[in-house]
Protein backbone atom coordinates (compact mmCIF):
# COMPACT_ATOMS: atom_id res chain seq x y z
CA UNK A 1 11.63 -6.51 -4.35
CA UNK A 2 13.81 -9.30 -3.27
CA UNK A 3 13.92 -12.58 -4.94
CA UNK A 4 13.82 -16.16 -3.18
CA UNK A 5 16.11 -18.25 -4.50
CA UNK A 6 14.88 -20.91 -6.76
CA UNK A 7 16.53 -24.30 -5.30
CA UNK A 8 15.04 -25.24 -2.38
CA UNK A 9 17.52 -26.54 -0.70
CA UNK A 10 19.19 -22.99 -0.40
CA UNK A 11 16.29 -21.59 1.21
CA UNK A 12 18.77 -21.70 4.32
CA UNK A 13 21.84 -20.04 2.77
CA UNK A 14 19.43 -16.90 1.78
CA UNK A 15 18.08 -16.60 4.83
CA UNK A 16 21.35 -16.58 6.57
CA UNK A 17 22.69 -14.37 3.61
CA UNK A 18 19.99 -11.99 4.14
CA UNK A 19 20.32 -11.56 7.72
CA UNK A 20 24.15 -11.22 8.09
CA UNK A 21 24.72 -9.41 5.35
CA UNK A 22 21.74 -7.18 4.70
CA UNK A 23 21.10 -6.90 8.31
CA UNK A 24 24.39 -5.96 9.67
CA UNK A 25 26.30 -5.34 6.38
CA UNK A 26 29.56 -4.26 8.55
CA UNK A 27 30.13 -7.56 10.14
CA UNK A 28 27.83 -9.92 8.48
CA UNK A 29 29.52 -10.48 5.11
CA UNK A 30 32.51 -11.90 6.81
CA UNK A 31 30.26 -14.21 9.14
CA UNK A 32 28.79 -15.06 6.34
CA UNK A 33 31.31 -16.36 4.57
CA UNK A 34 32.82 -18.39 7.22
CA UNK A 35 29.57 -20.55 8.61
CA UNK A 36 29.10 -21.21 4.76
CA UNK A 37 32.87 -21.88 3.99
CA UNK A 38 33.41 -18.72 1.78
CA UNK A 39 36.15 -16.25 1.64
CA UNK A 40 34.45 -12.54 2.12
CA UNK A 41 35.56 -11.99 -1.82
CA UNK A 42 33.19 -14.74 -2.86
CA UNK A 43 36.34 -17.26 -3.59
CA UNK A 44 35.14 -20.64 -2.57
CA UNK A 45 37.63 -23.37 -0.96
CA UNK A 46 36.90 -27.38 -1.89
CA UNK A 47 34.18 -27.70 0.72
CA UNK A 48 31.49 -24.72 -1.07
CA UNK A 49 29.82 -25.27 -4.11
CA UNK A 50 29.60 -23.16 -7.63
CA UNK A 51 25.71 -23.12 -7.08
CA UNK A 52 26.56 -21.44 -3.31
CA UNK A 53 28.81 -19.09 -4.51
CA UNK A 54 26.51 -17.79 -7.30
CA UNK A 55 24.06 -17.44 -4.77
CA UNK A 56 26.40 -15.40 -2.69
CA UNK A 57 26.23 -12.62 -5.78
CA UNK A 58 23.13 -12.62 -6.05
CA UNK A 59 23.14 -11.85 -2.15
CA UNK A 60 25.53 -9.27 -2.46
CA UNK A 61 24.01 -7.55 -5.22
CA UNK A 62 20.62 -7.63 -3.74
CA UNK A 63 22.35 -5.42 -0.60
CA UNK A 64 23.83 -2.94 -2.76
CA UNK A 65 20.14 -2.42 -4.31
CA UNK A 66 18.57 -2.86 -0.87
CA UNK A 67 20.91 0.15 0.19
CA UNK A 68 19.68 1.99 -2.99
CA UNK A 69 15.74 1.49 -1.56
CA UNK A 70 16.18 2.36 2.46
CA UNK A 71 14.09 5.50 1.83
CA UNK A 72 10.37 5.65 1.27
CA UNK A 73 9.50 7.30 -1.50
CA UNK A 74 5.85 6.56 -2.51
CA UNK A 75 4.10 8.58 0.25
CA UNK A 76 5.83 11.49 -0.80
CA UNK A 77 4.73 11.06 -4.74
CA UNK A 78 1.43 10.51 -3.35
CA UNK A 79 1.31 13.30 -1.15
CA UNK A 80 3.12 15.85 -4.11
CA UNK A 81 0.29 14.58 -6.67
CA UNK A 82 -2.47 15.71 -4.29
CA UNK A 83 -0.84 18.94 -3.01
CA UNK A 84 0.09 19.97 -6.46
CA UNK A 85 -3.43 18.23 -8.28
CA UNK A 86 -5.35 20.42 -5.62
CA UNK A 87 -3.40 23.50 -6.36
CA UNK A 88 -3.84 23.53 -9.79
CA UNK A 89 -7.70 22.41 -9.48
CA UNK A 90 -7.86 25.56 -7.43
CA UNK A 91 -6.59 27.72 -10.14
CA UNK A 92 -8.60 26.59 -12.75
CA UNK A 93 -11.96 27.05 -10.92
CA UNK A 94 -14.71 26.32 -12.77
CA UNK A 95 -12.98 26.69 -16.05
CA UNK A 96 -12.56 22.91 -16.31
CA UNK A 97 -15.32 21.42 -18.43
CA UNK A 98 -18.80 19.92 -16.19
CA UNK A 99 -18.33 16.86 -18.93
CA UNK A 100 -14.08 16.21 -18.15
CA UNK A 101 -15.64 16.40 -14.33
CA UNK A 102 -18.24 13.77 -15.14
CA UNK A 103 -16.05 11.19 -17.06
CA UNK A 104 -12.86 10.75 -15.64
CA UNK A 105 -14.09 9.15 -12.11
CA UNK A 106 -15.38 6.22 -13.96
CA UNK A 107 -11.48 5.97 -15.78
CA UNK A 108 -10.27 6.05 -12.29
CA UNK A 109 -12.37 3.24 -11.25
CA UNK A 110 -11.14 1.04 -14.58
CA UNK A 111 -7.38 1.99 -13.55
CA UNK A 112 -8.44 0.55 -10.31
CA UNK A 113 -9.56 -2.37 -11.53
CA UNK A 114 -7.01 -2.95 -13.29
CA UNK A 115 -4.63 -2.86 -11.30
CA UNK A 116 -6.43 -5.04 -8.76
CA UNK A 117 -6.40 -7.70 -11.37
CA UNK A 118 -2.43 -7.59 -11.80
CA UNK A 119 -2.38 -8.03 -8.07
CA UNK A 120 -4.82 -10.74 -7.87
CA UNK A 121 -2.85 -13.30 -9.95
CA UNK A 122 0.26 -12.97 -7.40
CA UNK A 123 -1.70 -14.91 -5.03
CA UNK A 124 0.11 -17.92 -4.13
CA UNK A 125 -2.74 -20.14 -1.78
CA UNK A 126 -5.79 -19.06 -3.04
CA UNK A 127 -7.66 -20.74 0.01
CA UNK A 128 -5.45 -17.96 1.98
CA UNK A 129 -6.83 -14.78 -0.28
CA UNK A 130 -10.55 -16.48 0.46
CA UNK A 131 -10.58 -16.84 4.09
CA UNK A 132 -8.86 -13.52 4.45
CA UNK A 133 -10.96 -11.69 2.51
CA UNK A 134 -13.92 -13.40 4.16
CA UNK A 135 -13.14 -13.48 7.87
CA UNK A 136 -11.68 -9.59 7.41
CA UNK A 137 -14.96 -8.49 5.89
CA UNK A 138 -16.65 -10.12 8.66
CA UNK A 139 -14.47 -8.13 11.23
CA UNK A 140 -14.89 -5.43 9.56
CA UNK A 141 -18.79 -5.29 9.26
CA UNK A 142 -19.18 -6.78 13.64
CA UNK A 143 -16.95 -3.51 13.93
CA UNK A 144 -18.71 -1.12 11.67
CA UNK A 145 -14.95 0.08 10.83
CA UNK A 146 -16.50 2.35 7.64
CA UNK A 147 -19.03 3.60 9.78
CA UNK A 148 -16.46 4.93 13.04
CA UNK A 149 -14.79 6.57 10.25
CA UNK A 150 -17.23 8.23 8.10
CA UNK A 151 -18.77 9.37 12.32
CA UNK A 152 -15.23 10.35 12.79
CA UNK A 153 -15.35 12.95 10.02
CA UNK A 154 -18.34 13.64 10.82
CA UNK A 155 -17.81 14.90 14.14
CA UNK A 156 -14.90 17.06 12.81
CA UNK A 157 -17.66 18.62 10.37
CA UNK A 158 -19.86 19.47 13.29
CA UNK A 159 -17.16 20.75 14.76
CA UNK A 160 -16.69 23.04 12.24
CA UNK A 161 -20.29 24.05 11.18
CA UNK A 162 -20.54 25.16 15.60
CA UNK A 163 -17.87 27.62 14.88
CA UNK A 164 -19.18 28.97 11.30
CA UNK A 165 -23.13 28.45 12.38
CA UNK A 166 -23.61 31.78 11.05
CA UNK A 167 -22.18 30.88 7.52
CA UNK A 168 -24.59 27.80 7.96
CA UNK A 169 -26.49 27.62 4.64
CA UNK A 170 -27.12 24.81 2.00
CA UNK A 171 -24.00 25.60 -0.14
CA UNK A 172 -21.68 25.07 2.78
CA UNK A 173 -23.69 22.05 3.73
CA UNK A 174 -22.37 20.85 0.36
CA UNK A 175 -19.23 22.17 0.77
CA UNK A 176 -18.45 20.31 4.14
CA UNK A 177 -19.93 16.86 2.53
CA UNK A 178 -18.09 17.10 -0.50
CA UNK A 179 -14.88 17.68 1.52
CA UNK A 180 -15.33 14.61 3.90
CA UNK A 181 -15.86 12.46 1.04
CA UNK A 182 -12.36 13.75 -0.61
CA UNK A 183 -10.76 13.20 2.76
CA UNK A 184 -11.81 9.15 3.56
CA UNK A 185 -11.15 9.13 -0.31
CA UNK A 186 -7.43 9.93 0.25
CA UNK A 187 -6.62 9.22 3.68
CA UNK A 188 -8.60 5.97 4.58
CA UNK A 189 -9.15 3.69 1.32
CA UNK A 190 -7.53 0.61 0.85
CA UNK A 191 -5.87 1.48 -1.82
CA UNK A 192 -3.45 4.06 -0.23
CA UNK A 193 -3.35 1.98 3.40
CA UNK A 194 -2.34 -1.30 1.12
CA UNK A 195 0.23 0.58 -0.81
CA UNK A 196 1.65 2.43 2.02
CA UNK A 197 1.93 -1.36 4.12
CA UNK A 198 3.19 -3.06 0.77
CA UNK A 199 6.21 -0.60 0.28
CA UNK A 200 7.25 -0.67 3.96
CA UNK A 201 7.75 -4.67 4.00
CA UNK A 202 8.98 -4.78 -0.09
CA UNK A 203 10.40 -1.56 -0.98
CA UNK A 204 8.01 -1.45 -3.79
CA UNK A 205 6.15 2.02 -4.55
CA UNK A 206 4.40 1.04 -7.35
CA UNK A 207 0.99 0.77 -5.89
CA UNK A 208 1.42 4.26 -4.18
CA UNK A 209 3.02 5.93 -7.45
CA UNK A 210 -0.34 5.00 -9.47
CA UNK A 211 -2.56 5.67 -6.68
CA UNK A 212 -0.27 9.30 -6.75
CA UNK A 213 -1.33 9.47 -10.69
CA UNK A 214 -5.51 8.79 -9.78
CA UNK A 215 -5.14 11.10 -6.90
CA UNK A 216 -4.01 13.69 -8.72
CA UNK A 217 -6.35 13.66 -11.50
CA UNK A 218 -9.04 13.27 -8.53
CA UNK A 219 -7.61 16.27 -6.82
CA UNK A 220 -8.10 18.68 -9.87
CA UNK A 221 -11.67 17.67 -10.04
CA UNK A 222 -12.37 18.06 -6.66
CA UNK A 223 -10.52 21.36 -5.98
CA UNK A 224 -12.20 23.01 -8.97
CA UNK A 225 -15.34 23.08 -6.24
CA UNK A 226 -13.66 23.18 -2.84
CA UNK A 227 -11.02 25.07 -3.39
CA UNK A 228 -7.32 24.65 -1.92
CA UNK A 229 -8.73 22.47 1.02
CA UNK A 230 -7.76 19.80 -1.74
CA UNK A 231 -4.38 20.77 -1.54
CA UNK A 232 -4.04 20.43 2.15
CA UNK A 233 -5.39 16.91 2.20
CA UNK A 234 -1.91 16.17 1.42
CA UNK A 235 -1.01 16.21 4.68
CA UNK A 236 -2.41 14.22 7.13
CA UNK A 237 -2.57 11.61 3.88
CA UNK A 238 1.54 11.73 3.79
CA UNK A 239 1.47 11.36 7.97
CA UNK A 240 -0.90 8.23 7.89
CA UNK A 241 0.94 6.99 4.96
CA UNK A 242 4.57 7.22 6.31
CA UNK A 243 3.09 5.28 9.81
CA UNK A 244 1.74 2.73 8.04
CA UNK A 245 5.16 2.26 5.77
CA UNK A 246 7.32 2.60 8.96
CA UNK A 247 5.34 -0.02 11.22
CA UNK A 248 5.25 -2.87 8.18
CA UNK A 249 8.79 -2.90 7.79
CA UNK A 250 8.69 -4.32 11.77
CA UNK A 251 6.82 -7.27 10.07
CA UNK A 252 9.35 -7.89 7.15
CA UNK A 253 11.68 -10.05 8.86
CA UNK A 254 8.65 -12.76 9.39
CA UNK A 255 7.39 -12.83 5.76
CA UNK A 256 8.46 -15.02 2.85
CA UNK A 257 7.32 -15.38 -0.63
CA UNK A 258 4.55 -17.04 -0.24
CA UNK A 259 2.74 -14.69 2.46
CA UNK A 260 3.65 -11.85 0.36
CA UNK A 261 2.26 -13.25 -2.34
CA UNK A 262 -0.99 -14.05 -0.43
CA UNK A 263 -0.92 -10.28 0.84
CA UNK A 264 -0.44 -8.39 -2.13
CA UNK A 265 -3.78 -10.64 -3.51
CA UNK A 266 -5.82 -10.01 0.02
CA UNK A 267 -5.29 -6.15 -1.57
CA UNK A 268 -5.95 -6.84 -5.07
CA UNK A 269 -9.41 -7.75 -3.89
CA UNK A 270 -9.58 -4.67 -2.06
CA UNK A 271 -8.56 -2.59 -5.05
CA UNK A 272 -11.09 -4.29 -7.41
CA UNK A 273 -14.10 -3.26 -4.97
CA UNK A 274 -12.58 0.01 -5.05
CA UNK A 275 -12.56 0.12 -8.58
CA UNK A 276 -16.46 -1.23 -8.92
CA UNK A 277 -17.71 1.63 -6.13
CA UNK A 278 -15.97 4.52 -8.16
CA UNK A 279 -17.58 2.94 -11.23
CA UNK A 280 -21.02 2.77 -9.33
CA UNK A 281 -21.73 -0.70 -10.44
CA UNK A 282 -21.54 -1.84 -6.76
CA UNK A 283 -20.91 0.33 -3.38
CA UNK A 284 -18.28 -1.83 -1.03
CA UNK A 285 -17.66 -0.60 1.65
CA UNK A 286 -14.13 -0.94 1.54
CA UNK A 287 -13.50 -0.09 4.69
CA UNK A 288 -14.76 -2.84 6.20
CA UNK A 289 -12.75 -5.44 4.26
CA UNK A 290 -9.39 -3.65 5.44
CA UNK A 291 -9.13 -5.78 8.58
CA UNK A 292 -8.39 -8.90 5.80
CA UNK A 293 -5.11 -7.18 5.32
CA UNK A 294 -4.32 -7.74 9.06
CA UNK A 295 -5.25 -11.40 9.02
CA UNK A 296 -3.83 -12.43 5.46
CA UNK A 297 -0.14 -12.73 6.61
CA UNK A 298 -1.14 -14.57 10.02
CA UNK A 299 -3.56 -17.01 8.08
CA UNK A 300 -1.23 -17.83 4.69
CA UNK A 301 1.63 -18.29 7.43
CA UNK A 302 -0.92 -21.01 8.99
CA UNK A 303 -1.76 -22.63 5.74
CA UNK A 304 1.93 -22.95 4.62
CA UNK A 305 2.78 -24.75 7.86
CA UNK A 306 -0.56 -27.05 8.02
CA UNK A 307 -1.19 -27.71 4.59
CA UNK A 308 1.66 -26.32 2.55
């Protein structure tokens, strides 16, 4: 992730920086240098500064590392830990201890936690992470988002019960349930629509790699009853995931420090009710608090210009 520079008053040169010579690194650099008084090779005549030139490294080396991190990679972890998690889950069958089964969702829902707490503290106007999460959940519940997805999946089930309604009995019933519950779990929870939007407008796959880590572990479990459906999750999971990514880097140019910071806590909060409904301690529904990702960058860019 990209660093602001520290001295306000350069706030200016990075921007400029950033678009001429991350932007279009072919022309830029030399642009660069000339509306700021800088030779291309970072030599500085009497009118520059040794504060602007150091700048100007730290510029240059943040291209050379932004070249390094053009590609997505998180989606793809994400989607390997399920396809392989699933694949092995199938193997094992039922071998896999009914206690291992029983324990290790409630470690997933402390990682989550966890992990929503690290994000949490980033927040930079905690007014902003408020509101958000407030008016989003709001949205969220006038729209009955969780419900249109969980009828969504539904009507695929249906769909698929019509054409096997001669297989119909009560351990397919449980079959079909179980498997809609695995697929909102990995295709539509905030944790993987967050991660997927965060690495798109920073770079950063760290919120995707662990989710990739609790998916798999998630995946073995699950596939030890249903089979290698598990596995195929992966896919439509890695499609949603790489159209999320690819759409948020559109809204990179317009962000600073401060919205991301109010962002990545807007999904902090979304994490930790993740983590308390896998826990059982409290069901959120989640999916009705994802519209507060939508509205946290529009609302901390609001606050930083009013009240800021």
């Amino acid at each position: 992730m990209r660093r602001a520079p520290v001295c306000a008053g350069a706030q200016s040169l990075w921007l400029t920086a950033e678009w001429c010579v991350i932007r279009r690194p072919r022309r830029g650099r030399r642009k660069f240098a000339q509306s700021w008084h800088l030779s291309p090779t970072g030599a500085t005549n009497a009118a520059s500064t040794a504060h602007e030139n150091a700048i100007l490294g730290g510029i240059l080396f943040s291209y050379m590392k932004h070249r390094g991190e053009g590609v997505l990679t998180g989606p793809f972890i994400n989607a390997a830990a399920v396809l392989l998690g699933g694949t092995i889950g199938a193997l094992l069958s039922h071998r896999l201890p009914e206690r291992v089964r029983d324990s290790m969702p409630s470690i997933f829902g402390l990682a989550s936690l966890g992990i929503g707490i690290l994000l949490v503290i980033k927040c930079v106007n905690l007014p902003v992470m408020v509101l958000a999460t407030l008016v989003g959940t709001l949205i969220g519940e006038l729209c009955y988002v969780e419900r249109g997805i969980s009828s969504s999946v539904n009507a695929l089930r249906n769909l698929v019960q019509k054409r096997k309604e001669g297989e119909a009995n009560s351990a397919h019933e449980s079959f079909i349930q179980s498997l809609v519950a695995i697929i909102i779990l990995f295709c539509a929870s905030g944790t993987g629509i967050f991660g997927a939007m965060r690495e798109g407008m920073t770079g950063d796959p760290s919120i995707l790699i662990a989710k990739a880590f609790l998916d798999f572990f998630t995946a073995v479990i699950f596939a030890t009853s249903l089979g290698f459906a598990v596995a195929v999750i992966s896919v439509p999971m890695l499609i949603i995931q790489l159209t999320l990514a690819t759409c948020a880097t559109l809204i990179l140019p317009l962000t600073t420090p401060a919205i991301m910071g109010d962002f990545t806590a807007v999904g902090g909060v979304l994490l930790l009710a993740t983590g308390l409904r896998i826990c059982g301690i409290k069901m959120f529904a989640v999916a009705n608090m994802l519209p507060a990702l939508v509205i946290a960058m529009p609302i901390s860019a609001l606050w930083t210009a009013f009240f800021a």
